[in-house]
Protein backbone atom coordinates (compact mmCIF):
# COMPACT_ATOMS: atom_id res chain seq x y z
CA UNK A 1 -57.97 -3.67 24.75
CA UNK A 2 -55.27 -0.66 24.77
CA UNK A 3 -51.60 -2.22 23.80
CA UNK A 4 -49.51 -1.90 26.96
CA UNK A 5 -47.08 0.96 25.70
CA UNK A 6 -50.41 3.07 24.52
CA UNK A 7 -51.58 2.69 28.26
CA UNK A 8 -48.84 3.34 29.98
CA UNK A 9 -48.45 6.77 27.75
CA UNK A 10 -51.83 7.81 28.74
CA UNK A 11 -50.96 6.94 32.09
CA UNK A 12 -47.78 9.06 32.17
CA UNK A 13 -49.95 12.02 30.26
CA UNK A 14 -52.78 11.81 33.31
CA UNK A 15 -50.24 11.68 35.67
CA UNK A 16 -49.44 15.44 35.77
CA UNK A 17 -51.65 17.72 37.76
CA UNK A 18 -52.03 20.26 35.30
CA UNK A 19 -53.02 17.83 32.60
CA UNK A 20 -55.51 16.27 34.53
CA UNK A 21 -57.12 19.58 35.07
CA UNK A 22 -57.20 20.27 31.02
CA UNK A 23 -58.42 17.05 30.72
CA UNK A 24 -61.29 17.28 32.98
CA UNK A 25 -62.52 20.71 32.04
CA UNK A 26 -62.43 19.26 28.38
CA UNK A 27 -64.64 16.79 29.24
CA UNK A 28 -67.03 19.46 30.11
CA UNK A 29 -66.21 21.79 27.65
CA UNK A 30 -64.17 21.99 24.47
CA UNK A 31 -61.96 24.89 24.82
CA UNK A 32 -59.25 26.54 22.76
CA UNK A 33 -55.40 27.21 24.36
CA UNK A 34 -56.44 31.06 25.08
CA UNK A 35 -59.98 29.84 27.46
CA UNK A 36 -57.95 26.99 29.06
CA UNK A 37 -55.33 29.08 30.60
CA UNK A 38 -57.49 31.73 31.81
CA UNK A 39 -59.70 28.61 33.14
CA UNK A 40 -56.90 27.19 34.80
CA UNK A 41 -55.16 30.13 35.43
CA UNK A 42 -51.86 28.51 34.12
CA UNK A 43 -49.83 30.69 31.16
CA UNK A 44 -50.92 29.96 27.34
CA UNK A 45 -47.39 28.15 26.78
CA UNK A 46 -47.51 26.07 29.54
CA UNK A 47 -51.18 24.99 28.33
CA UNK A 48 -49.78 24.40 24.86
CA UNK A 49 -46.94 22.53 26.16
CA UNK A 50 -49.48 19.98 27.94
CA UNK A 51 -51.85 19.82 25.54
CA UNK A 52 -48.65 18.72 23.24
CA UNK A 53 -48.31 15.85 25.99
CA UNK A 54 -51.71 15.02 25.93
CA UNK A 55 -52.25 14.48 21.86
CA UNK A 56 -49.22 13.06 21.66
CA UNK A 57 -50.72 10.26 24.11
CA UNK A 58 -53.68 10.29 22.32
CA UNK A 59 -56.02 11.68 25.04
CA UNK A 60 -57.17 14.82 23.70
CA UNK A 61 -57.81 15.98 19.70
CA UNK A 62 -57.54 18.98 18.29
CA UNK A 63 -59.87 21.16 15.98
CA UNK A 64 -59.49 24.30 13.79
CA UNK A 65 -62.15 26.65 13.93
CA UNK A 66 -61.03 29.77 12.42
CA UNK A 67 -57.98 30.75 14.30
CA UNK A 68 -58.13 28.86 17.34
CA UNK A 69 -57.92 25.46 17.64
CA UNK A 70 -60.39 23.70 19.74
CA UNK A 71 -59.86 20.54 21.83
CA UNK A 72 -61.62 17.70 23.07
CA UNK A 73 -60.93 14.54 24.61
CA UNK A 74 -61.11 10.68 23.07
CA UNK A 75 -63.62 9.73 25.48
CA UNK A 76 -63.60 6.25 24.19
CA UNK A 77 -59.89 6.36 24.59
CA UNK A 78 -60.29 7.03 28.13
CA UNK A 79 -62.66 4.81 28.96
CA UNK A 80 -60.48 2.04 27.75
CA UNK A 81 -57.77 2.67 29.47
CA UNK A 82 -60.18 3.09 32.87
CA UNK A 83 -61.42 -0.71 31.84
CA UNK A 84 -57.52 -1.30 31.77
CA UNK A 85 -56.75 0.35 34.68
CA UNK A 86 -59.79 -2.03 36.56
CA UNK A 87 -58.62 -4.88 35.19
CA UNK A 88 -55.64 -4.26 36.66
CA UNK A 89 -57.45 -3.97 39.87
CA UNK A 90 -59.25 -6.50 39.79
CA UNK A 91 -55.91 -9.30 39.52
CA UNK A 92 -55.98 -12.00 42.30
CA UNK A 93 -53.57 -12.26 44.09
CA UNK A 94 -51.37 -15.66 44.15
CA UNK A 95 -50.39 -17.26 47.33
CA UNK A 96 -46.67 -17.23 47.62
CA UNK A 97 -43.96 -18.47 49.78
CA UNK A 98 -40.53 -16.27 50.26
CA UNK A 99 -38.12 -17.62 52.23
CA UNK A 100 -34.33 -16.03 52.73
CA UNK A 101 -31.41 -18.80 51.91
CA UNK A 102 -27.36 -18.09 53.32
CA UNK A 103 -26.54 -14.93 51.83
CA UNK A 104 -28.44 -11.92 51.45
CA UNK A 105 -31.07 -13.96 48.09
CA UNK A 106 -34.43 -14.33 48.70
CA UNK A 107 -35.86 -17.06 47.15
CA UNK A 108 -40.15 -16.89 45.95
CA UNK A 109 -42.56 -19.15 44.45
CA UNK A 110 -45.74 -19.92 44.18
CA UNK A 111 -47.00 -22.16 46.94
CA UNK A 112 -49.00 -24.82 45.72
CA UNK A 113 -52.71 -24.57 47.61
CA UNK A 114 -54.34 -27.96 48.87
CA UNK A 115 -57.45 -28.55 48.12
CA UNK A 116 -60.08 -30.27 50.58
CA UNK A 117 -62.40 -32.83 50.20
């Protein structure tokens, strides 16, 4: 189980366009800053800058080989938060009762359900 504030960072990283691009072709691949730009045809700063977003979130790693600096994604990391994200999903909804008293207040509670039999 992913702490609420870790989720909703991820959430916020993945919620970008461009970062859910990166994060996709580093699922298939891992690339350096230099390959994912070209890939994505998006300029090496603006890359760096959402790869930035990205580790700080804790979605993707980074890796030094040589000069470059590969990354790659915390797949487990990801998959967590998807199991979040379903649970999420998967809530039942309560019955509920709203009704509007004088003014402009709306008043809602749970409406107790009868049972039968």
């Amino acid at each position: 189980m992913i702490i609420l504030d870790k989720f909703v960072a991820i959430m916020r990283a993945l919620g970008d366009q461009n970062r859910y691009h990166i994060v996709a072709s580093l699922l298939q691949h891992n690339y350096c800053v230099g390959a994912l730009a070209k890939r994505l045809g998006l300029s090496e700063s603006a890359v760096s800058q959402h790869l930035k977003v990205l580790r700080n979130a804790g979605v993707v790693k980074g890796e030094r080989k040589g000069y470059y600096t590969h990354y790659s994604v915390d797949r487990e990391l990801l998959k967590s938060a998807a199991s979040e994200l379903t649970a999420l999903g998967n809530l039942e909804k309560l019955p509920m009762e709203c009704s509007k008293s004088r003014g402009s207040s709306h008043s809602c509670s749970r409406k107790e359900v009868k049972q039968n039999g």
